[in-house]
N, C-alpha and C. Protein backbone atom coordinates (compact mmCIF):
# COMPACT_ATOMS: atom_id res chain seq x y z
N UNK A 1 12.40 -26.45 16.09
CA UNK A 1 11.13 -26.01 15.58
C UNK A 1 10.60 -27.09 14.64
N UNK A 2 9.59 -27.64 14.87
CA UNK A 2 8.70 -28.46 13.87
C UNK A 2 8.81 -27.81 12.32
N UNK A 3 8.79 -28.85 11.42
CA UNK A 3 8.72 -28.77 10.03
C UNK A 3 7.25 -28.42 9.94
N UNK A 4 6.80 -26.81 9.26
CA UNK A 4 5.70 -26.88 8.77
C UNK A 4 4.94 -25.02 10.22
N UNK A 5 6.24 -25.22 11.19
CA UNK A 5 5.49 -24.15 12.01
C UNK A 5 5.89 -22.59 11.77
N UNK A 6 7.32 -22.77 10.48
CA UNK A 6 7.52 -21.66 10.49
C UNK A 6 6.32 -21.01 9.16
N UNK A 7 5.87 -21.87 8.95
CA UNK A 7 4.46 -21.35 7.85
C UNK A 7 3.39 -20.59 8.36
N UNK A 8 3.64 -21.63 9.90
CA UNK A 8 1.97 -20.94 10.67
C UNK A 8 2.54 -19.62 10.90
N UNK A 9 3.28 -19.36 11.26
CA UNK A 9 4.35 -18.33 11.90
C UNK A 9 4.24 -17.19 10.47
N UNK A 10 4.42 -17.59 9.67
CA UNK A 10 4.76 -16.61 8.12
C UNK A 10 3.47 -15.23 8.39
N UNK A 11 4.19 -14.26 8.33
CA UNK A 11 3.09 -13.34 8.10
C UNK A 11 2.30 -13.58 6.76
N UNK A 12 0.91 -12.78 6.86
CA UNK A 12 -0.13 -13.11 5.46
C UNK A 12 0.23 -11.78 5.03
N UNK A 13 -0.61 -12.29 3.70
CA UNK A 13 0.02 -11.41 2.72
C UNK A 13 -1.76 -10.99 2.18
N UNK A 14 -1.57 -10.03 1.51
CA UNK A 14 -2.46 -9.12 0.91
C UNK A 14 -2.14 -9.30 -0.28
N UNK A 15 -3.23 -9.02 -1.13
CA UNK A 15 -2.92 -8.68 -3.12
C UNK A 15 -3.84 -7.57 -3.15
N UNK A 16 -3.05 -6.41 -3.55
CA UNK A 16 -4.09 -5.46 -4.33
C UNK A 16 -3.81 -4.84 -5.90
N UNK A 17 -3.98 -3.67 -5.85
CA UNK A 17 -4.00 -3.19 -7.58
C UNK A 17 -3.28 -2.12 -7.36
N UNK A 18 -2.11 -1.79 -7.50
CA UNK A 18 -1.16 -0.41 -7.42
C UNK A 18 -1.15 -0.06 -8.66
N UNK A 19 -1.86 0.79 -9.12
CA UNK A 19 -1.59 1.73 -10.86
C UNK A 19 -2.10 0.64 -11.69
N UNK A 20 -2.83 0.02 -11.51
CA UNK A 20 -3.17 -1.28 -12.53
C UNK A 20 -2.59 -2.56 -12.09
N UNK A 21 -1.59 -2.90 -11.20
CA UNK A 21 -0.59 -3.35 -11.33
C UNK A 21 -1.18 -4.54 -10.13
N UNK A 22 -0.48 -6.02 -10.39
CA UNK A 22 -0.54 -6.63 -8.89
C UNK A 22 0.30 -6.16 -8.20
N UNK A 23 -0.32 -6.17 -6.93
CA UNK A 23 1.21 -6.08 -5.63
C UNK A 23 0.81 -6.76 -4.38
N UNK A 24 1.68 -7.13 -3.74
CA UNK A 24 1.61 -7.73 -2.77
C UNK A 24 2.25 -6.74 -1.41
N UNK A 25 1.29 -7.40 0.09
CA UNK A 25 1.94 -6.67 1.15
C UNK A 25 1.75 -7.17 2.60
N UNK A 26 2.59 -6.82 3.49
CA UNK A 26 1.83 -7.96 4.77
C UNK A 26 0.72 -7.29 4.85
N UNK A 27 -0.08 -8.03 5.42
CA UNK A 27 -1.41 -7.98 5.73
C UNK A 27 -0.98 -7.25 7.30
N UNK A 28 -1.98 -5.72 6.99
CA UNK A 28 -2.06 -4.74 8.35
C UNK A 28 -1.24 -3.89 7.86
N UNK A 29 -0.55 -3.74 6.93
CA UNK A 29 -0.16 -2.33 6.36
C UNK A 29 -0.65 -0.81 5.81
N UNK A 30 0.00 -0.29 6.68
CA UNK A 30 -0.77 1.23 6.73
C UNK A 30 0.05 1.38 5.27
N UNK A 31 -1.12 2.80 4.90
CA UNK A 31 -0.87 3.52 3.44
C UNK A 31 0.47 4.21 3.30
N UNK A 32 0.85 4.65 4.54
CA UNK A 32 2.41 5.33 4.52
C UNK A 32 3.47 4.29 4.56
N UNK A 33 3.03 3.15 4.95
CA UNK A 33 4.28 2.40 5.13
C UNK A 33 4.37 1.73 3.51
N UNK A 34 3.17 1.90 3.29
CA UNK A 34 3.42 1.09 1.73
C UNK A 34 3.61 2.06 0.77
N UNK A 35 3.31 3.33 0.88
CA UNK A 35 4.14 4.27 0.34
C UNK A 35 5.50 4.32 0.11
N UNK A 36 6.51 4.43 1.25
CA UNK A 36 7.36 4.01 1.92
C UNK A 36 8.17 2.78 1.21
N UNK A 37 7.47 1.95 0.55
CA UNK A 37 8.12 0.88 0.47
C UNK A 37 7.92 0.84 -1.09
N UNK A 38 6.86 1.45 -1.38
CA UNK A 38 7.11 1.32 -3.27
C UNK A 38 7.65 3.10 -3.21
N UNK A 39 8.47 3.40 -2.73
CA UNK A 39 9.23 4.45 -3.46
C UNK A 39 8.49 5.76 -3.32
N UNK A 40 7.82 6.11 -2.20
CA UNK A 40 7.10 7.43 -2.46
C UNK A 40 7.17 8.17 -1.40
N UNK A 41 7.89 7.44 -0.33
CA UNK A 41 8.44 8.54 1.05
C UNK A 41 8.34 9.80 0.76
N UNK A 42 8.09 10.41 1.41
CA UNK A 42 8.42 11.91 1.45
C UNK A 42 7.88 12.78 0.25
N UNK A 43 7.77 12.22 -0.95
CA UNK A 43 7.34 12.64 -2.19
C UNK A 43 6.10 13.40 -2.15
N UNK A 44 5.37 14.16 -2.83
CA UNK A 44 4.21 15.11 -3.28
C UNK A 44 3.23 14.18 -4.10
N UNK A 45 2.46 13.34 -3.71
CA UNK A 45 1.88 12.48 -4.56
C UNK A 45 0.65 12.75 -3.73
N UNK A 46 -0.94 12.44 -4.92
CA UNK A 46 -2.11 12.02 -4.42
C UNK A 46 -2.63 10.71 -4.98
N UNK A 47 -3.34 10.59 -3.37
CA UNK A 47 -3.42 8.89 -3.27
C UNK A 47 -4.84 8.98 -3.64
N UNK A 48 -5.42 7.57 -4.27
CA UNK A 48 -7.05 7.37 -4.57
C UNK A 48 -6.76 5.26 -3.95
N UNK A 49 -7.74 5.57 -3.34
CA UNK A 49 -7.97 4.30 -2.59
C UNK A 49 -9.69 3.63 -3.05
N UNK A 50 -9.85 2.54 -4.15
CA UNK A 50 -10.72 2.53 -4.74
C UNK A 50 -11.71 3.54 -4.91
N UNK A 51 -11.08 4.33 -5.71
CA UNK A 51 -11.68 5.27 -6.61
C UNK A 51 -11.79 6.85 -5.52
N UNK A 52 -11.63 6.82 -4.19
CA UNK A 52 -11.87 7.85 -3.45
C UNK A 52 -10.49 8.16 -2.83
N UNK A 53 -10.48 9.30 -3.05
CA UNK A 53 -9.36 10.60 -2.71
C UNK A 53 -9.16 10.00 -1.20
N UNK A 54 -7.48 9.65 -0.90
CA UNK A 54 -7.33 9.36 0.84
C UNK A 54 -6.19 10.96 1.01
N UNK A 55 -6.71 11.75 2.22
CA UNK A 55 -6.32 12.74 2.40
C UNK A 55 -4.92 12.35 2.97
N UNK A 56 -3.78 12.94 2.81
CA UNK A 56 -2.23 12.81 3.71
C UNK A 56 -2.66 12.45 5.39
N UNK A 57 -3.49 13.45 5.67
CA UNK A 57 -3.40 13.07 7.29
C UNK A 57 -4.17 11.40 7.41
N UNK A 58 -4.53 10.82 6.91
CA UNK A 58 -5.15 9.68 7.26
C UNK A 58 -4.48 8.48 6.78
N UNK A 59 -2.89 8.46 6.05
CA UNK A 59 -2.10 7.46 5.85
C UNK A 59 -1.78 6.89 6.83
N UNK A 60 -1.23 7.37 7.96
CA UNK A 60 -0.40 6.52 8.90
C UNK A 60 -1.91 6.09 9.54
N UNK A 61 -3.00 6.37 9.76
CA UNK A 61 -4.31 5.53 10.18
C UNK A 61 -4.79 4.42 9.07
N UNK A 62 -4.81 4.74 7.94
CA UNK A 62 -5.63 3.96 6.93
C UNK A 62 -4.83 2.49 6.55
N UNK A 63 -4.93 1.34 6.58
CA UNK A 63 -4.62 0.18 7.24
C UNK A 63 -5.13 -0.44 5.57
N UNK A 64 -4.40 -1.01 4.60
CA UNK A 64 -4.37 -1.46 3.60
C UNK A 64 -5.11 -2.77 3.64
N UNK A 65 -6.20 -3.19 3.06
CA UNK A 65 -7.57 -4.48 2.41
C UNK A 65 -7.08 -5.07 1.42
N UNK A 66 -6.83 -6.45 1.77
CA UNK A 66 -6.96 -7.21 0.87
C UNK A 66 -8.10 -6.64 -0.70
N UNK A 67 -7.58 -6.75 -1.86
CA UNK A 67 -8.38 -6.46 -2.95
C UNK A 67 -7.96 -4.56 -2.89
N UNK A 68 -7.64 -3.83 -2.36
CA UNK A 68 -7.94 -2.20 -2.46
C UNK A 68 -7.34 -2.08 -3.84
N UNK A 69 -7.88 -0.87 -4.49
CA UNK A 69 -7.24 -0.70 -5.55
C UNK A 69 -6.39 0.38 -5.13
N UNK A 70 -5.54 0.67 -5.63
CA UNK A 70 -4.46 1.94 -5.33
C UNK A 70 -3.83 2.45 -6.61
N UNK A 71 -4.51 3.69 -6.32
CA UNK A 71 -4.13 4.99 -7.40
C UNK A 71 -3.03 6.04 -7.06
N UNK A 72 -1.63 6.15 -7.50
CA UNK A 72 -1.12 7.16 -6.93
C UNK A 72 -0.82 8.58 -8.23
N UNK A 73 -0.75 8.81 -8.08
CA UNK A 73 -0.69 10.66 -8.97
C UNK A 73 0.65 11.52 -8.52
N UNK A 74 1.40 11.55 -9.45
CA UNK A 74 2.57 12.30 -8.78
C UNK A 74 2.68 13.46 -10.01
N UNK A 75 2.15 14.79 -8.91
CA UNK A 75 2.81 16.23 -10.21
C UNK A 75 3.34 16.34 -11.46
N UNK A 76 3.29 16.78 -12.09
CA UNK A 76 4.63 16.58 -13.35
C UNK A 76 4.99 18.12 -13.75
N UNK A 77 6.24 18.17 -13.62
CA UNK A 77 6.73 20.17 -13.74
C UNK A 77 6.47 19.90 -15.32
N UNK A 78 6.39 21.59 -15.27
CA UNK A 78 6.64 22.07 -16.72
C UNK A 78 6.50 23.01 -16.95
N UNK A 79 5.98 23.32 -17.97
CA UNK A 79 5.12 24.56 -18.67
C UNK A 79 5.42 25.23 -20.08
């Protein structure tokens, strides 16, 4: 393999805003998989995708943008 093709080859990467936060992700990542990957599998959380409410059924469709901001909200017990 040529010096320089495993770059072309490198998947791209995305930067967005998780909770304030930088993060990085391949570029074409759905909302569940990046769920998934910062720790929120399966969990009871609501998502805000620059500033607007993304419903559960539309994660595994909704396909993560360069720049998105990402808000997640997770319950807190008590009382």
């Amino acid at each position: 393999m040529k010096e320089g093709t495993q770059e072309k080859h490198a998947m791209h990467e995305i930067t967005l805003s998780l909770n304030g936060e930088a993060a990085r992700l391949p570029a074409g990542t759905a909302l569940d998989q990046a769920l998934e990957r910062w720790g929120y599998g399966g969990r009871r959380v609501a998502v805000a995708i620059n500033d607007t409410f993304a419903p559960r059924s539309s994660w595994v469709e909704r396909t993560l943008d360069d720049g998105d901001r990402i808000d997640i909200v997770a319950p807190v017990g008590g009382g």
